[in-house]
C-alpha atoms as a PDB file:
ATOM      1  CA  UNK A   1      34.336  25.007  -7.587  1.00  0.00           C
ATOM      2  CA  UNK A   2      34.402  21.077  -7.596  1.00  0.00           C
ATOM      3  CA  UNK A   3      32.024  20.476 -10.309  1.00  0.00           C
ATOM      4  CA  UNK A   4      31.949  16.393  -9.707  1.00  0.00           C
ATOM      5  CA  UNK A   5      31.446  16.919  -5.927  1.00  0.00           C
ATOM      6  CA  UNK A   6      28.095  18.798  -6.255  1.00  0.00           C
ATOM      7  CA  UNK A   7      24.640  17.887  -8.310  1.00  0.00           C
ATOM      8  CA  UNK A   8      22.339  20.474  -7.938  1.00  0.00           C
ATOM      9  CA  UNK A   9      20.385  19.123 -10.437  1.00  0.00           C
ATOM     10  CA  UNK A  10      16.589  18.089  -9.380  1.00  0.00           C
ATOM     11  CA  UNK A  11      15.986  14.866  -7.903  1.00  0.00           C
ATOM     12  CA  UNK A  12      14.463  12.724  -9.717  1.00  0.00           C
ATOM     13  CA  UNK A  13      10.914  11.696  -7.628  1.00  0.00           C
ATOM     14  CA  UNK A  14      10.940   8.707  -6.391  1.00  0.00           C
ATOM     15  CA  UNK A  15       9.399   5.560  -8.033  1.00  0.00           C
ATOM     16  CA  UNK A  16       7.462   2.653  -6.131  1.00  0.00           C
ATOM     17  CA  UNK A  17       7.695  -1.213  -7.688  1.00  0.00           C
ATOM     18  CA  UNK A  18       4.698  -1.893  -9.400  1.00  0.00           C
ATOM     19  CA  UNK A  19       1.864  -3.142  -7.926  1.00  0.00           C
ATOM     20  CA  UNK A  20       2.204  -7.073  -8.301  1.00  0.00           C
ATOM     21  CA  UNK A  21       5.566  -6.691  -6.972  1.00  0.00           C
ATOM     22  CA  UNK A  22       5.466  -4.435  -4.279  1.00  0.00           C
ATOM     23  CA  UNK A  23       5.818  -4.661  -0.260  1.00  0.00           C
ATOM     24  CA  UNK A  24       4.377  -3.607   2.542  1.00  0.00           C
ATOM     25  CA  UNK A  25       7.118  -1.190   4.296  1.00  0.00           C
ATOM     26  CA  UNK A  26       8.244  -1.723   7.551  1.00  0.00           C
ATOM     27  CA  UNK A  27       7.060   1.167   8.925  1.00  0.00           C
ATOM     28  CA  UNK A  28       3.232   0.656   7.545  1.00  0.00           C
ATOM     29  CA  UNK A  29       3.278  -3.010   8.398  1.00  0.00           C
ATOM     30  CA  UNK A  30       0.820  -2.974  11.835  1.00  0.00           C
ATOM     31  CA  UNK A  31      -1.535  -0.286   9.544  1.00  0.00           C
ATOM     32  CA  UNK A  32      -1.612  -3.302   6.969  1.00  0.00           C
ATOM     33  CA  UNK A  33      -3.037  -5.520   8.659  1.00  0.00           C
ATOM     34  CA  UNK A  34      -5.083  -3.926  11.007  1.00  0.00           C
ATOM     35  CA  UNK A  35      -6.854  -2.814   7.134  1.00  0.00           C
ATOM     36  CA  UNK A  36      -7.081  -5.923   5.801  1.00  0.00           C
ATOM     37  CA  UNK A  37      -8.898  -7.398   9.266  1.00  0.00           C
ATOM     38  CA  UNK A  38     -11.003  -4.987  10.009  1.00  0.00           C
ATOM     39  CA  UNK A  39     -12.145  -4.988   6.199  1.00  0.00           C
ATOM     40  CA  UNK A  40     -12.245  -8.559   5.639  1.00  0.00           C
ATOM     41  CA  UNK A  41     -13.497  -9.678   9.465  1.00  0.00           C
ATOM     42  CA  UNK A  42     -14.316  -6.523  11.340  1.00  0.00           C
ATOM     43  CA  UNK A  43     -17.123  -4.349   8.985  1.00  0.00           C
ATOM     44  CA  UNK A  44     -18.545  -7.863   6.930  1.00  0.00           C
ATOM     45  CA  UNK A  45     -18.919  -9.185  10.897  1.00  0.00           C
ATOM     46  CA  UNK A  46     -20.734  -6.437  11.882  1.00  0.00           C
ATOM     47  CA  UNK A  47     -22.841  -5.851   9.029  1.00  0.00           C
ATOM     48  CA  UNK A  48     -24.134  -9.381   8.984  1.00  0.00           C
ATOM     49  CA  UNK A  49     -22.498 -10.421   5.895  1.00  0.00           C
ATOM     50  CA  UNK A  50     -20.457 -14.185   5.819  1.00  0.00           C
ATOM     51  CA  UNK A  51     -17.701 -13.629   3.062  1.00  0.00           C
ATOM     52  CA  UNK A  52     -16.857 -16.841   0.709  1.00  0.00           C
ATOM     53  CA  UNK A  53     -13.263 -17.855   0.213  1.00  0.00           C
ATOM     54  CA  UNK A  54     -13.635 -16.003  -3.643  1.00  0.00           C
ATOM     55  CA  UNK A  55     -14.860 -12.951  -1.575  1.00  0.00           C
ATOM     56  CA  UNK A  56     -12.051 -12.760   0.884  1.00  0.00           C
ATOM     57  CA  UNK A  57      -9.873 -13.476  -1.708  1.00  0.00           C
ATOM     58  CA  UNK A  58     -10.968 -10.605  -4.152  1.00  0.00           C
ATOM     59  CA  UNK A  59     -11.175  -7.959  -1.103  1.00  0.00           C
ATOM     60  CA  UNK A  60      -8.030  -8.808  -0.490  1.00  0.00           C
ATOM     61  CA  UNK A  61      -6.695  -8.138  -3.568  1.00  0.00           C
ATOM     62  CA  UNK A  62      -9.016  -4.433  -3.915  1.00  0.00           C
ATOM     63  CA  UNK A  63      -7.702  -3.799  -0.440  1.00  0.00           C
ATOM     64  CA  UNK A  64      -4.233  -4.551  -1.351  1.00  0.00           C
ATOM     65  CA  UNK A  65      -4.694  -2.121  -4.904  1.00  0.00           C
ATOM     66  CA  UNK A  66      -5.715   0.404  -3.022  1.00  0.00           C
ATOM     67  CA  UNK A  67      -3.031   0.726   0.181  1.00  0.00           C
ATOM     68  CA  UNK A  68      -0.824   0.142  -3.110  1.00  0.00           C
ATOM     69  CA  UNK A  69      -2.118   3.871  -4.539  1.00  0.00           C
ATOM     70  CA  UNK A  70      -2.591   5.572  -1.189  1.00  0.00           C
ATOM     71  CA  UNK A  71       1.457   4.749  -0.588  1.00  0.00           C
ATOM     72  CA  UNK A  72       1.809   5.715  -4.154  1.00  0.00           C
ATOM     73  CA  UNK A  73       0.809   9.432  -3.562  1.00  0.00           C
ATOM     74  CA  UNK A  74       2.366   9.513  -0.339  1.00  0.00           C
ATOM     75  CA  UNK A  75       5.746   8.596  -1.131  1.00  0.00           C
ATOM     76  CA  UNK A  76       6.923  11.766  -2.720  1.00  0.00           C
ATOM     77  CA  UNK A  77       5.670  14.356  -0.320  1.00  0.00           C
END
């Protein structure tokens, strides 16, 4: 038996970038931003509510943190 040709040793999971320095995958990209509008235009529009630039930037950034964790968990399975 080749030992050098074959690892059967466990893979190790697989690790996303941290949050500041992650990116949206290719694949999730049209998901992205259909999020971000419809939580930052769409549901503030329709309740009534008029978002400051502070706002939009901070629900941006909550949105963003939590696609981050929700690709997190997904990743390995």
């Amino acid at each position: 038996m080749d030992w050098e040709a074959y690892d059967y040793r466990p893979k190790r999971p697989k690790e996303p970038q941290p949050w500041l320095k992650w990116q949206v995958p290719k694949e999730q990209c049209l998901g992205y931003i259909t999020n971000i509008f419809m939580f930052i235009i769409f549901v503030p529009g329709l309740l009534g509510f008029a978002l400051t630039p502070i706002g939009i930037a901070l629900q941006i950034l909550v949105i963003d943190y939590f696609m981050w964790i929700r690709y997190k968990m997904t990743l390995n399975d």
